[in-house]
N, C-alpha and C. Protein backbone atom coordinates (compact mmCIF):
# COMPACT_ATOMS: atom_id res chain seq x y z
N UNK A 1 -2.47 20.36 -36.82
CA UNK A 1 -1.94 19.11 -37.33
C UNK A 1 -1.21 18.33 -36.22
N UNK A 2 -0.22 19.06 -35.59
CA UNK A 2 0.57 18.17 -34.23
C UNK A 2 -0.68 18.02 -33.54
N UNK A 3 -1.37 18.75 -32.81
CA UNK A 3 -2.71 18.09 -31.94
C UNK A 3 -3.33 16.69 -32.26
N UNK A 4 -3.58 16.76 -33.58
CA UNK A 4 -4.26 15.34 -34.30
C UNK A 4 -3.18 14.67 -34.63
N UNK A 5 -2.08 14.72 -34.85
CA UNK A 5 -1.36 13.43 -34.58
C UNK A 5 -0.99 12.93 -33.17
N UNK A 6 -1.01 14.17 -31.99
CA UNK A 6 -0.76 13.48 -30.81
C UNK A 6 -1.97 12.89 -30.08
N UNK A 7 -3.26 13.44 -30.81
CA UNK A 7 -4.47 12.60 -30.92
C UNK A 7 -4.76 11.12 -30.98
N UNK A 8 -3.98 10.69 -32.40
CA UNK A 8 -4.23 9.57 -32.64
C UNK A 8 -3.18 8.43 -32.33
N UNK A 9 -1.94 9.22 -31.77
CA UNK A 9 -0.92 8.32 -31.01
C UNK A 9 -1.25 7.99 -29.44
N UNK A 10 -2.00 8.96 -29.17
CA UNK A 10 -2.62 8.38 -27.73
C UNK A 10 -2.70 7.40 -27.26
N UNK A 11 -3.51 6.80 -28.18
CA UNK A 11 -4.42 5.84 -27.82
C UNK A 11 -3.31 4.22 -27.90
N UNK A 12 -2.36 4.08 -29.20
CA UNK A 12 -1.69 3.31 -29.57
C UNK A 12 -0.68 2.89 -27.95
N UNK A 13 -0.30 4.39 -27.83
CA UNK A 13 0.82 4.69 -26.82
C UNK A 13 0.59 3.82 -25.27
N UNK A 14 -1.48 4.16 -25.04
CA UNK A 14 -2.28 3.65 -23.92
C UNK A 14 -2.16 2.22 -24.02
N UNK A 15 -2.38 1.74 -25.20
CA UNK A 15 -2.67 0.68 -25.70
C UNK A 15 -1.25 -0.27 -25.23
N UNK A 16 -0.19 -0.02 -25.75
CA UNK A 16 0.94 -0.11 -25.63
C UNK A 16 1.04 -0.57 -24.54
N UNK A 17 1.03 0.44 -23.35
CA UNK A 17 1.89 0.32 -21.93
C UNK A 17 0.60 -0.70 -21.04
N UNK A 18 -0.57 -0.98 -21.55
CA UNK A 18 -1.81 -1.81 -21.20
C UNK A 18 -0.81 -3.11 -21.68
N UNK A 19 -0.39 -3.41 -22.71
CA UNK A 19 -0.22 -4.65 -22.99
C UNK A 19 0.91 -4.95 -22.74
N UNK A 20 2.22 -4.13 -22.28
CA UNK A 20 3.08 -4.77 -21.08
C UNK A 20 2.65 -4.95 -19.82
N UNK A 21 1.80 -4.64 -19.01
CA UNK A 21 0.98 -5.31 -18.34
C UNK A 21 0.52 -5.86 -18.00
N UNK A 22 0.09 -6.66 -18.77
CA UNK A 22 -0.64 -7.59 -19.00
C UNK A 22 0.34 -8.64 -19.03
N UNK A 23 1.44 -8.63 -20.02
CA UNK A 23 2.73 -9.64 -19.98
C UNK A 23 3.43 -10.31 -18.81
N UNK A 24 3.26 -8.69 -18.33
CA UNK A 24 4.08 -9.19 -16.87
C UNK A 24 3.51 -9.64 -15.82
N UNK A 25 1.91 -9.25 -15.99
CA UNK A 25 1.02 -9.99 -15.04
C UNK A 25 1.47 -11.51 -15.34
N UNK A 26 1.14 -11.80 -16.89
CA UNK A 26 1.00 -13.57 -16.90
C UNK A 26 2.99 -14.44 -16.74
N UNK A 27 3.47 -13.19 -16.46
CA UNK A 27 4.72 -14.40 -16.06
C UNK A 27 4.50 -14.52 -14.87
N UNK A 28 3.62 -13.97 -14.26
CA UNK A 28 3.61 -14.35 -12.62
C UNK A 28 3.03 -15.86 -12.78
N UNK A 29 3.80 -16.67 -11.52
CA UNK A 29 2.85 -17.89 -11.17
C UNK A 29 1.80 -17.79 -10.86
N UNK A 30 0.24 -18.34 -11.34
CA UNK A 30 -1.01 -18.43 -10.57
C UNK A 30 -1.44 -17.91 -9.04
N UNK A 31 -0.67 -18.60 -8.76
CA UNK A 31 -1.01 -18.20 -7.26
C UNK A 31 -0.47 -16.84 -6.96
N UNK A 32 0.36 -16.00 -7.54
CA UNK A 32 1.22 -14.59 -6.86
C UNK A 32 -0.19 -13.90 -7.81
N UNK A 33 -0.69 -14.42 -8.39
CA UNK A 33 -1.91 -13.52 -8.83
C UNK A 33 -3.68 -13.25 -8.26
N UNK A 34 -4.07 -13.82 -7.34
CA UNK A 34 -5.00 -14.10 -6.38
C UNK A 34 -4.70 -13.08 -5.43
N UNK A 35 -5.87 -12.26 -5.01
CA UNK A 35 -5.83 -11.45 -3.94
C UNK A 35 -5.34 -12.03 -2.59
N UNK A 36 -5.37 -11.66 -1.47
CA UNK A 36 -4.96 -12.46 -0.36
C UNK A 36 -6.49 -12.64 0.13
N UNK A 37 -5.97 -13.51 1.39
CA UNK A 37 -7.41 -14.08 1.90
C UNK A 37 -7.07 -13.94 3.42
N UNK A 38 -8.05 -13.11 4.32
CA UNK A 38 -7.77 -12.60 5.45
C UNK A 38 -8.26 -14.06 6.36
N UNK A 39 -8.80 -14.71 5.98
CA UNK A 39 -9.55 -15.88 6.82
C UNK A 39 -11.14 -15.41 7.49
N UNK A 40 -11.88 -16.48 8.09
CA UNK A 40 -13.09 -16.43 8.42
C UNK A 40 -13.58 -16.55 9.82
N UNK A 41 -12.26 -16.52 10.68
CA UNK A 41 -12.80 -16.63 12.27
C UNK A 41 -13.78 -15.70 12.47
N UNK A 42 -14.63 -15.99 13.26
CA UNK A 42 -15.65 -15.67 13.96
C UNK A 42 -14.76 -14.47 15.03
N UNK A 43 -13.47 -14.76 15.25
CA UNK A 43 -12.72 -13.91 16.25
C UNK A 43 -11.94 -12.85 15.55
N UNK A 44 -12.20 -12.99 14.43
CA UNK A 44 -11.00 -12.12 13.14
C UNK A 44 -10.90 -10.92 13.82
N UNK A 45 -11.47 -10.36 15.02
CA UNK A 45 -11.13 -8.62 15.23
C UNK A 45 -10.24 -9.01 16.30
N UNK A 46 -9.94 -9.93 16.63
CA UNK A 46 -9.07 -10.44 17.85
C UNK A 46 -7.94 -11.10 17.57
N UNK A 47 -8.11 -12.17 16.65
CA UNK A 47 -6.68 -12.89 16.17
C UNK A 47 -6.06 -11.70 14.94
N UNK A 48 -4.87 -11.81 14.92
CA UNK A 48 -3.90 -11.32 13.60
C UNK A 48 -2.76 -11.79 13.88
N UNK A 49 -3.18 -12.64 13.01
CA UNK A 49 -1.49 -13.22 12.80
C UNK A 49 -1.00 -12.73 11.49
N UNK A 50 0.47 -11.75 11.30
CA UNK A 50 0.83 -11.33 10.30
C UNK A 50 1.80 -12.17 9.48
N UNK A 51 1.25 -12.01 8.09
CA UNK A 51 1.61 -12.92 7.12
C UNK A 51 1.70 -11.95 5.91
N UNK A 52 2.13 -12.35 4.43
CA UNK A 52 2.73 -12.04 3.69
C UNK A 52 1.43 -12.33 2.37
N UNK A 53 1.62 -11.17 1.32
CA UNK A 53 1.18 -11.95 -0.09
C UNK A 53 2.00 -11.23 -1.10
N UNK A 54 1.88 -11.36 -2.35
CA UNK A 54 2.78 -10.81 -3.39
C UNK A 54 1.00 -10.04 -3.71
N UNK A 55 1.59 -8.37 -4.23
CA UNK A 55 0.52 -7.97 -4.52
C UNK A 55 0.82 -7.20 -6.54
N UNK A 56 0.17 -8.17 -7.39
CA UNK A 56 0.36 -8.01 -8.78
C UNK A 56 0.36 -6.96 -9.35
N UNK A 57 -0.69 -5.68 -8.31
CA UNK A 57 -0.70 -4.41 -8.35
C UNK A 57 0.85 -3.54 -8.23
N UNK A 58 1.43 -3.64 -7.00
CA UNK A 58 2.66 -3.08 -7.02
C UNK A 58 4.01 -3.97 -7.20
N UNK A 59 3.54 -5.15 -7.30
CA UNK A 59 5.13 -5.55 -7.76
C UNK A 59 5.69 -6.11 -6.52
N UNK A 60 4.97 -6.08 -5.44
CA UNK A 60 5.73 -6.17 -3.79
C UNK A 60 5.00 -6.90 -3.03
N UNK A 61 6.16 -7.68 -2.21
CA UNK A 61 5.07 -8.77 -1.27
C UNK A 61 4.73 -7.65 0.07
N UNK A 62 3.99 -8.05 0.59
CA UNK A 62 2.83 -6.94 1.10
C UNK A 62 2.27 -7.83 2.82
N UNK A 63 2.17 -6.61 3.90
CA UNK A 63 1.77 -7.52 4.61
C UNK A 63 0.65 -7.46 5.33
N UNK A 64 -0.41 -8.14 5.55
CA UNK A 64 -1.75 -8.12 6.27
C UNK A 64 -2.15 -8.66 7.40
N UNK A 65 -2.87 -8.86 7.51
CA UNK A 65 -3.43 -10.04 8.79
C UNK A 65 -4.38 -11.20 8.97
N UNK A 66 -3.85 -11.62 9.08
CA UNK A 66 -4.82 -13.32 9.14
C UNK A 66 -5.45 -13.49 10.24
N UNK A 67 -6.53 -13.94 9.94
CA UNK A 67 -7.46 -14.14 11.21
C UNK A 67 -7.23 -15.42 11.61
N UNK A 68 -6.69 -16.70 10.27
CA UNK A 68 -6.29 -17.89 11.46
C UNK A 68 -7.30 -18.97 10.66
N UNK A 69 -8.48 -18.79 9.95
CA UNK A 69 -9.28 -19.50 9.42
C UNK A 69 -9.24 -19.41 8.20
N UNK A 70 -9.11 -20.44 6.96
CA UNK A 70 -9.17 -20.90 5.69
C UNK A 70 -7.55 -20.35 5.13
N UNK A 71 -7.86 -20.38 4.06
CA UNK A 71 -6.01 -19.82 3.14
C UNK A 71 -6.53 -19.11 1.77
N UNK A 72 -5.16 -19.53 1.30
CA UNK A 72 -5.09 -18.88 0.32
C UNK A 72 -4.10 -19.16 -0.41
N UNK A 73 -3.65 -20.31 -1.94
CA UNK A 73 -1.85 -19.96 -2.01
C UNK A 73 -1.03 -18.73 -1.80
N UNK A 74 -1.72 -17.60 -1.92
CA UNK A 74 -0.93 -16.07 -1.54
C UNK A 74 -0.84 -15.61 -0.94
N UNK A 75 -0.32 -16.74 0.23
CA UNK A 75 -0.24 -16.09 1.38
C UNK A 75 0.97 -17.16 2.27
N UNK A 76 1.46 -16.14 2.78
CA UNK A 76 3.44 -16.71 2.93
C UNK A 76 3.52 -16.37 4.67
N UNK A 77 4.55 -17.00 4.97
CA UNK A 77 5.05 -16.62 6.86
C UNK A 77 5.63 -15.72 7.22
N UNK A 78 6.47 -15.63 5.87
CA UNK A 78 7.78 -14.40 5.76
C UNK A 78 7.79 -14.13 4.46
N UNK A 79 8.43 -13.59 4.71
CA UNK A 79 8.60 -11.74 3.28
C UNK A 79 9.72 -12.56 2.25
N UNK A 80 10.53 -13.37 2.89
CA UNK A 80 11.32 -14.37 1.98
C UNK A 80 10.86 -15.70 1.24
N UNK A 81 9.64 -15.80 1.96
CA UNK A 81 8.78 -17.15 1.36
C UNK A 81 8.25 -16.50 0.29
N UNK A 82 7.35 -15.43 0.31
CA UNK A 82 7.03 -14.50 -0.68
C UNK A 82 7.83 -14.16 -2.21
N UNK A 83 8.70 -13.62 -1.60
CA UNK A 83 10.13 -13.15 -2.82
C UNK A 83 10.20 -14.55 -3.56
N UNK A 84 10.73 -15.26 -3.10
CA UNK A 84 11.14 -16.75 -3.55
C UNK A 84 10.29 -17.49 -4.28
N UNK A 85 8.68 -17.12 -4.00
CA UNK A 85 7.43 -17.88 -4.58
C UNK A 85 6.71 -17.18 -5.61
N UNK A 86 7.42 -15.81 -5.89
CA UNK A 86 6.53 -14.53 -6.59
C UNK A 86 7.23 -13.69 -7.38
N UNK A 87 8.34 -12.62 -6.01
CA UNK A 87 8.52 -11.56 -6.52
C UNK A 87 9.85 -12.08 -7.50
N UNK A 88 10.35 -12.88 -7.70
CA UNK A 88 11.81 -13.29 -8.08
C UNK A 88 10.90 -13.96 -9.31
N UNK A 89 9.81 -13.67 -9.79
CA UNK A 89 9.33 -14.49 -11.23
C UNK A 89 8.61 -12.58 -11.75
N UNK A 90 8.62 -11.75 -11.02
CA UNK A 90 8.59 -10.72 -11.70
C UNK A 90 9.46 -10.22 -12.67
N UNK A 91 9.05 -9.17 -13.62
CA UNK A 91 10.10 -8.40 -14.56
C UNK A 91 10.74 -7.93 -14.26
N UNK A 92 11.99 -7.28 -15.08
CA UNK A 92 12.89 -6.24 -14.60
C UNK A 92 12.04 -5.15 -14.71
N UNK A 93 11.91 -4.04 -13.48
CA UNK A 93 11.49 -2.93 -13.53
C UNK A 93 12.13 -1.70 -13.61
N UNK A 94 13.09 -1.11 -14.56
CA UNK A 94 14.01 -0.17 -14.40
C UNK A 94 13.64 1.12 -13.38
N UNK A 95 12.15 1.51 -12.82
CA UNK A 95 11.30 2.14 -12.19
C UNK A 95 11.21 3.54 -13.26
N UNK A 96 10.68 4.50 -12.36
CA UNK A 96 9.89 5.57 -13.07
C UNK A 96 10.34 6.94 -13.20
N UNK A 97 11.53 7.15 -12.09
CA UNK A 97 12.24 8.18 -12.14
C UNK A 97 12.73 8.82 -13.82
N UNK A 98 12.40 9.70 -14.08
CA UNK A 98 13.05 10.65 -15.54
C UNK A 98 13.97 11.67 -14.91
N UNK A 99 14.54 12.19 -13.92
CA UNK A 99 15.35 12.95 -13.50
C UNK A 99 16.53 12.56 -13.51
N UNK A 100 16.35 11.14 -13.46
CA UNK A 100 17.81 10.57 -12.68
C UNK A 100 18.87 10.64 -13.97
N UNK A 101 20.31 10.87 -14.05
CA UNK A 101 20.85 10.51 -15.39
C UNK A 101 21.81 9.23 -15.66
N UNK A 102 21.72 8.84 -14.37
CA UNK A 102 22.70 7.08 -14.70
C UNK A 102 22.21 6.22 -13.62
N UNK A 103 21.19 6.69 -13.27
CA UNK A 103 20.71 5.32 -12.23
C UNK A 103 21.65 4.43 -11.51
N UNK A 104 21.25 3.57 -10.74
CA UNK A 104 22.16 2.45 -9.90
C UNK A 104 21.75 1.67 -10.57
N UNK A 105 23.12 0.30 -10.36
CA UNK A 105 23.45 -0.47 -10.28
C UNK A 105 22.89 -1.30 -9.81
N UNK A 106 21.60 -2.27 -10.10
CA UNK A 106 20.78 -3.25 -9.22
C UNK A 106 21.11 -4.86 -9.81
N UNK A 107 20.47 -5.50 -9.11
CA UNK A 107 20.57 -7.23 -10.12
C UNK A 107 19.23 -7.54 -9.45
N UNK A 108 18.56 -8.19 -10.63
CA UNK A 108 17.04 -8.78 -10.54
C UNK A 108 17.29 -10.14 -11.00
N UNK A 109 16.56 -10.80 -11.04
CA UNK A 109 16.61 -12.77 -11.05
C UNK A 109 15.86 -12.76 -12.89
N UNK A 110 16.89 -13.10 -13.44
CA UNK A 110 15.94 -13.64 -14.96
C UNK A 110 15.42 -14.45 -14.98
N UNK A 111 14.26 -14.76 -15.07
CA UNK A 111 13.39 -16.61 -15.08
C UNK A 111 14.36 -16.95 -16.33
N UNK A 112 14.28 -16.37 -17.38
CA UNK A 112 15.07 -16.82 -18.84
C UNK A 112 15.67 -17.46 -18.71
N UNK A 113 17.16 -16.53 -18.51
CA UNK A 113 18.38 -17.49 -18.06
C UNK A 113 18.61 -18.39 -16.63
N UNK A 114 17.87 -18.05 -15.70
CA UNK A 114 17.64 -18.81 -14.41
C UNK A 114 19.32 -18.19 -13.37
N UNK A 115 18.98 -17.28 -13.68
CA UNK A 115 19.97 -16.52 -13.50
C UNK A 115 20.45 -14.58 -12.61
N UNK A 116 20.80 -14.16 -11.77
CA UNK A 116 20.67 -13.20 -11.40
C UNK A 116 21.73 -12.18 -12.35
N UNK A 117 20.76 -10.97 -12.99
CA UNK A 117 21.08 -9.98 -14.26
C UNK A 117 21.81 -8.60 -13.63
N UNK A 118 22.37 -7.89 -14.28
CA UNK A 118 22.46 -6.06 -13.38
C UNK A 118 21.76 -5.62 -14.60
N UNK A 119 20.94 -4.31 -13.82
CA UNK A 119 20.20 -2.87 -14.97
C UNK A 119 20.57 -1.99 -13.76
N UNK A 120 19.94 -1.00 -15.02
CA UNK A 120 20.42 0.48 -14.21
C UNK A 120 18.55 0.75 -13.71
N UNK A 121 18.59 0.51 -12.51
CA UNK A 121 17.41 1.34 -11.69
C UNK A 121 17.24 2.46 -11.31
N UNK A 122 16.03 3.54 -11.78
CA UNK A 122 16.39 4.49 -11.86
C UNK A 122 16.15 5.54 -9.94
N UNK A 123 15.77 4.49 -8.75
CA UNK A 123 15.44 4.88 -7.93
C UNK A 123 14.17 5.11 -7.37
N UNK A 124 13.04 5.22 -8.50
CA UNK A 124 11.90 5.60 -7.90
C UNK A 124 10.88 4.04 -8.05
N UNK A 125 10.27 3.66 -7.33
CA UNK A 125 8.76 2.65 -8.28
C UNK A 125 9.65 1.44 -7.70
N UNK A 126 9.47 0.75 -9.26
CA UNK A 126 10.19 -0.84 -9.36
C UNK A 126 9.48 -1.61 -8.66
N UNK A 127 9.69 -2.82 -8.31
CA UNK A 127 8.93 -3.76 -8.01
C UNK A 127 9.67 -4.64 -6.76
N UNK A 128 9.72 -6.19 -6.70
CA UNK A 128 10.70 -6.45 -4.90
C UNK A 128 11.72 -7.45 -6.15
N UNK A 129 11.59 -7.36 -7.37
CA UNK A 129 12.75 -8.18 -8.12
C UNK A 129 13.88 -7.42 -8.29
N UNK A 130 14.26 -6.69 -7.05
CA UNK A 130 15.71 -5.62 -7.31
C UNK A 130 16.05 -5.94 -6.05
N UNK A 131 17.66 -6.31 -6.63
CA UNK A 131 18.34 -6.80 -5.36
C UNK A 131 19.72 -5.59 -5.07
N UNK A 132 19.57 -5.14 -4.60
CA UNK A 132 21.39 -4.16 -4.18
C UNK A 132 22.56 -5.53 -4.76
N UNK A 133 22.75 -6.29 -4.61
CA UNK A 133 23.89 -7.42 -5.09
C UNK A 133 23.65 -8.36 -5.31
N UNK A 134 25.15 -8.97 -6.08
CA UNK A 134 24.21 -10.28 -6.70
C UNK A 134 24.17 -11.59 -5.49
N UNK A 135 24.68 -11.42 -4.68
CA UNK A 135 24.72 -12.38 -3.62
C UNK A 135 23.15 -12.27 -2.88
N UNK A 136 22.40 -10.90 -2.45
CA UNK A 136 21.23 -11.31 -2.57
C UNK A 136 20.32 -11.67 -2.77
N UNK A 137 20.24 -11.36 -4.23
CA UNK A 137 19.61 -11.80 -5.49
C UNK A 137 19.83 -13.40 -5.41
N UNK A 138 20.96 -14.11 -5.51
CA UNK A 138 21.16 -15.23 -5.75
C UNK A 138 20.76 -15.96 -4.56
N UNK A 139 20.46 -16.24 -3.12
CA UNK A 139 20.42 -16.14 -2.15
C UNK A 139 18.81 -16.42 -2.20
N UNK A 140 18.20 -14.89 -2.52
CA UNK A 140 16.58 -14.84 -2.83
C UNK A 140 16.20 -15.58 -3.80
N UNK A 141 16.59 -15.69 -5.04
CA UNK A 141 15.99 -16.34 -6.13
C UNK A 141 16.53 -17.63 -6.42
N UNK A 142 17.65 -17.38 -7.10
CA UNK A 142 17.89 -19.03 -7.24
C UNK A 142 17.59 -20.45 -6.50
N UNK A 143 17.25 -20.98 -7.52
CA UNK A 143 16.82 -22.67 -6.73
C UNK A 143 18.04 -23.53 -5.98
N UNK A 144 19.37 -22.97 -6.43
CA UNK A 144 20.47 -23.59 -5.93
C UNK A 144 21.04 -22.95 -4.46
N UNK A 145 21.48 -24.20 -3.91
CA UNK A 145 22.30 -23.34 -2.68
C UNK A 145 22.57 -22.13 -2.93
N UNK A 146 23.25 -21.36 -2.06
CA UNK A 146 24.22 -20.06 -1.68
C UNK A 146 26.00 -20.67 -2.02
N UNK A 147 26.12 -21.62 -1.33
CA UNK A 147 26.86 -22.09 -1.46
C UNK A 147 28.18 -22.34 -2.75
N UNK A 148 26.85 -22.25 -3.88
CA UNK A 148 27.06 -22.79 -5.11
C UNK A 148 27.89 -21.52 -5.77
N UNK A 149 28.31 -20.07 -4.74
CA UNK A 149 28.72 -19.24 -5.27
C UNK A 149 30.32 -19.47 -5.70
């Protein structure tokens, strides 16, 4: 009897963690969702110029190499153009750790409130919307000065 009910919760359970997924894919902006685009030089084994994309897979801006020919919107100069255009419209990711028993202290950027939040992160996973303080966080995400602290 427990077998066939953990049978038929399976699937609900699969189902489930598929369709937060999916959620958090579509709060991303358009463009943080597009693979990157290496370019088309004819010289691409020779030029690399390193550049940035947000990758929807892990949650993290990510870095590759550009050959110098065509674009891509997902694709940034720096790791802060990135954050600012992507990872700061990601979810809170509390990460994946089950060992941990009180996690840290992080702050991630709420699109909601337009606002930098604290959760307890549990150390492992997560995504680049975890800031150690809120001065980074605010700094990285918010549309307003630093200043404005």
């Amino acid at each position: 009897m427990l077998r066939l009910l953990i049978l038929l919760c399976m699937p609900v359970l699969y189902a489930q963690i598929n369709f937060q997924q999916i959620l958090a894919w579509k709060q991303l902006p358009r463009r943080c969702r597009i693979p990157p685009y290496t370019g088309t030089s004819p010289l691409s084994h020779m030029i690399k110029i390193p550049m940035y994309y947000y990758s929807s897979q892990s949650g993290r801006c990510e870095s590759f190499n550009y050959s110098g020919l065509g674009k891509s919107k997902n694709m940034f100069r720096n790791p802060i153009d990135c954050l600012r255009k992507c990872a700061c419209y990601a979810p809170m990711d509390a990460g994946t750790c089950t060992n941990s028993t009180t996690g840290t202290t992080r702050y991630y950027y709420n699109r909601r409130f337009k606002m930098c939040t604290t959760f307890q992160f549990s150390g492992c996973e997560g995504n680049d919307n975890n800031f150690s303080d809120y001065v980074s966080c605010h700094i990285a995400c918010n549309r307003r000065r630093a200043e404005d602290l």
